[in-house]
C-alpha atoms as a PDB file:
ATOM      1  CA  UNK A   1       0.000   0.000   0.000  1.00  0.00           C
ATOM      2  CA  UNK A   2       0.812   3.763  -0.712  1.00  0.00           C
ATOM      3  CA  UNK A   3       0.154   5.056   2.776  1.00  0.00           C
ATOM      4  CA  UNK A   4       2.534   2.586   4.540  1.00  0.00           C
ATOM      5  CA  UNK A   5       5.730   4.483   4.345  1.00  0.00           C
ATOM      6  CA  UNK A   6       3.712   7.251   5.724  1.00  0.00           C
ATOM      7  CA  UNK A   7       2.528   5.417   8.627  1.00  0.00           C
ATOM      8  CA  UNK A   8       5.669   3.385   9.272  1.00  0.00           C
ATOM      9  CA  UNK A   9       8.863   6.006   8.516  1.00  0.00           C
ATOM     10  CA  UNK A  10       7.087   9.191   9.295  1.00  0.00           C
ATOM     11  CA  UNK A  11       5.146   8.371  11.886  1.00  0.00           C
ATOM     12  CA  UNK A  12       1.641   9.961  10.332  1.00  0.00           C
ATOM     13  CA  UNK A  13      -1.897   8.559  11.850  1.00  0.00           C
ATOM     14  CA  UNK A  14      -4.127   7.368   9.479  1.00  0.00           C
ATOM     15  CA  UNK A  15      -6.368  10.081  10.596  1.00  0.00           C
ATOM     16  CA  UNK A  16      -3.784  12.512   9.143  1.00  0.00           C
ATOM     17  CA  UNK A  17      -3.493  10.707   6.478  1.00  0.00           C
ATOM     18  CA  UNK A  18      -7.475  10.595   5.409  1.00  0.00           C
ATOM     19  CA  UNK A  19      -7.137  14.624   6.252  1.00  0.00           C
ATOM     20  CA  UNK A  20      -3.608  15.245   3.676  1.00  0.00           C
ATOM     21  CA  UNK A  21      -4.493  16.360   0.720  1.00  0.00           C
ATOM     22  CA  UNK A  22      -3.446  14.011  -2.010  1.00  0.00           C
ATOM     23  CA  UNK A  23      -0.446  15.902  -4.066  1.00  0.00           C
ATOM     24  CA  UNK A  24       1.203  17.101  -0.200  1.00  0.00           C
ATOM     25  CA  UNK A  25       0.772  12.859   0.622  1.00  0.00           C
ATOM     26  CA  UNK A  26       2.840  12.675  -3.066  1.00  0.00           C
ATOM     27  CA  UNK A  27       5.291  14.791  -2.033  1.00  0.00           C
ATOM     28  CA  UNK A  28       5.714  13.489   0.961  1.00  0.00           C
ATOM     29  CA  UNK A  29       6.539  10.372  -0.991  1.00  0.00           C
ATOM     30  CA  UNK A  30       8.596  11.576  -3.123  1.00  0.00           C
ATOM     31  CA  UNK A  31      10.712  13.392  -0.031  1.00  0.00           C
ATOM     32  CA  UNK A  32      11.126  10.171   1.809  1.00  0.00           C
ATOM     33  CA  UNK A  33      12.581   8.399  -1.405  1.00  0.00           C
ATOM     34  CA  UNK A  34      15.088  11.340  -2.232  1.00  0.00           C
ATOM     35  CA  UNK A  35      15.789  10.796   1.807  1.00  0.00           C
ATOM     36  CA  UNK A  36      16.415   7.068   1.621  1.00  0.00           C
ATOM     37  CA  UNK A  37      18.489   7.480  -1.390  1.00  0.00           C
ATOM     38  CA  UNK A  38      20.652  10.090   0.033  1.00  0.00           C
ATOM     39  CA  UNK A  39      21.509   8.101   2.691  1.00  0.00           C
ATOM     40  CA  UNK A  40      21.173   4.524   1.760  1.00  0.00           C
ATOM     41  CA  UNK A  41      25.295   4.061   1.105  1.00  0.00           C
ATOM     42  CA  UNK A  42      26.922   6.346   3.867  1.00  0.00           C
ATOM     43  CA  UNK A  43      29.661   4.556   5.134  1.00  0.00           C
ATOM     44  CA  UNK A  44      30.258   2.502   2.161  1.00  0.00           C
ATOM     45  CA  UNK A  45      33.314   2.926   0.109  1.00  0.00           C
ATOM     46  CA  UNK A  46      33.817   1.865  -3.738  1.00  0.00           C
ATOM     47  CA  UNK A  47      35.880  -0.167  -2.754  1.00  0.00           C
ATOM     48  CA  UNK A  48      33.506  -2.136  -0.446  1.00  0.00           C
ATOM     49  CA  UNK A  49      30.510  -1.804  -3.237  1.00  0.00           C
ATOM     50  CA  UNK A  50      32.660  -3.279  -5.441  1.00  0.00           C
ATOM     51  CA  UNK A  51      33.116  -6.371  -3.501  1.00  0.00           C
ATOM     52  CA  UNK A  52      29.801  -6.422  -2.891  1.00  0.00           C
ATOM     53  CA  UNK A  53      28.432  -6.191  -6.127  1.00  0.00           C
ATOM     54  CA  UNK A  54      30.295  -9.627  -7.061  1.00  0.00           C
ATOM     55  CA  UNK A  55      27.861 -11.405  -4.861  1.00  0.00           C
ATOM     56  CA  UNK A  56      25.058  -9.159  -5.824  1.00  0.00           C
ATOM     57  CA  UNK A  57      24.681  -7.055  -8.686  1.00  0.00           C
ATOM     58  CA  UNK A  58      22.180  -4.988  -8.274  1.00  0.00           C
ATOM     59  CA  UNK A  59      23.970  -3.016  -5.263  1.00  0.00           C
ATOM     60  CA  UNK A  60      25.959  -1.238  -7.916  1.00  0.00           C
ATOM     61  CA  UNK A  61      22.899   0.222  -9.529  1.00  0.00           C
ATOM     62  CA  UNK A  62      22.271   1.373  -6.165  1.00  0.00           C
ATOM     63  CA  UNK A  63      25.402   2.830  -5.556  1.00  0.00           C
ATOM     64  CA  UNK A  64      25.275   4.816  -9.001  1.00  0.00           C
ATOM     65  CA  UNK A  65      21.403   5.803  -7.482  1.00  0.00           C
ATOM     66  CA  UNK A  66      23.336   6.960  -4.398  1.00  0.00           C
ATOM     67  CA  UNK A  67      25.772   9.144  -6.240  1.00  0.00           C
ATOM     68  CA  UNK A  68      23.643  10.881  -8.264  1.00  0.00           C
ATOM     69  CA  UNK A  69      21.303  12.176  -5.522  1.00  0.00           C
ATOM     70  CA  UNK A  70      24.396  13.232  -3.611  1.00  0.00           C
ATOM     71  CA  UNK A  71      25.662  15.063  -6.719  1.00  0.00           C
ATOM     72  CA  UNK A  72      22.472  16.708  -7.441  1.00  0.00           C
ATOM     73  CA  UNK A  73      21.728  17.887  -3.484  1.00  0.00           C
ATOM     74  CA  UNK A  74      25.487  19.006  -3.147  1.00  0.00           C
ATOM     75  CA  UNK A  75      25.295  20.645  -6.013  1.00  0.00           C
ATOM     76  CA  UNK A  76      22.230  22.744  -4.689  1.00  0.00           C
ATOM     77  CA  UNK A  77      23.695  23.308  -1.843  1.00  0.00           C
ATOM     78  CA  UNK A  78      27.070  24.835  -2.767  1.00  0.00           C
ATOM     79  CA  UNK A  79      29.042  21.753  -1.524  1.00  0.00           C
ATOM     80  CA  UNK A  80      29.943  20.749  -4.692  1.00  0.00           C
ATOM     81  CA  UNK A  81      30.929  22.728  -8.039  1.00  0.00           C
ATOM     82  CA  UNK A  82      29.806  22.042 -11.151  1.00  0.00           C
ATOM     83  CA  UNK A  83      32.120  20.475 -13.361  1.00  0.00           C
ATOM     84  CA  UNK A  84      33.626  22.974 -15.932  1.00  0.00           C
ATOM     85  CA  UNK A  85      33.625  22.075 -20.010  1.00  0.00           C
ATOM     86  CA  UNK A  86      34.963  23.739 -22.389  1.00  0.00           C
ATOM     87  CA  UNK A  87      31.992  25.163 -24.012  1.00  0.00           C
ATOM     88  CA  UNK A  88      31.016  27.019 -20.577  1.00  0.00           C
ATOM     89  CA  UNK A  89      34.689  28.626 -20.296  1.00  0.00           C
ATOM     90  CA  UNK A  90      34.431  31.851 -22.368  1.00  0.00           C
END
């Protein structure tokens, strides 16, 4: 069900639930996902999710999931800089 994550991770009655409007319950959603990725490899190196993916190989598609949320929040944060090509150098 939808509304589990809700209930479960954020701690929300059903009776909030019922009262959310539908798009802030989507958002909500969608919050908790960017969350989960943004933290679901701290503490891992590449080196250790390279060993791991031998056994299973779907943890590097997660790690490459990780990454790219940590780019994109770092990067609208400040913490990171863009990378520089040569077509933006003028």
């Amino acid at each position: 069900m939808v509304y589990i994550p809700l209930m479960k991770e954020l701690g929300m009655r059903w009776e909030d639930i019922k009262n959310t409007p539908r798009h802030e319950l989507n958002g909500l959603l969608v919050g908790l996902r960017e969350y989960q990725n943004y933290y679901s490899m701290d503490g891992y190196s590449a080196e250790e999710v390279n060993d791991m993916s031998k056994k299973k190989p779907q943890v590097r598609s997660q790690y490459h999931k990780y990454l790219e949320t940590r780019r994109k929040y770092d990067t609208m944060m400040g913490l990171q800089k863009k990378a520089q090509n040569f077509r933006d150098i003028k």
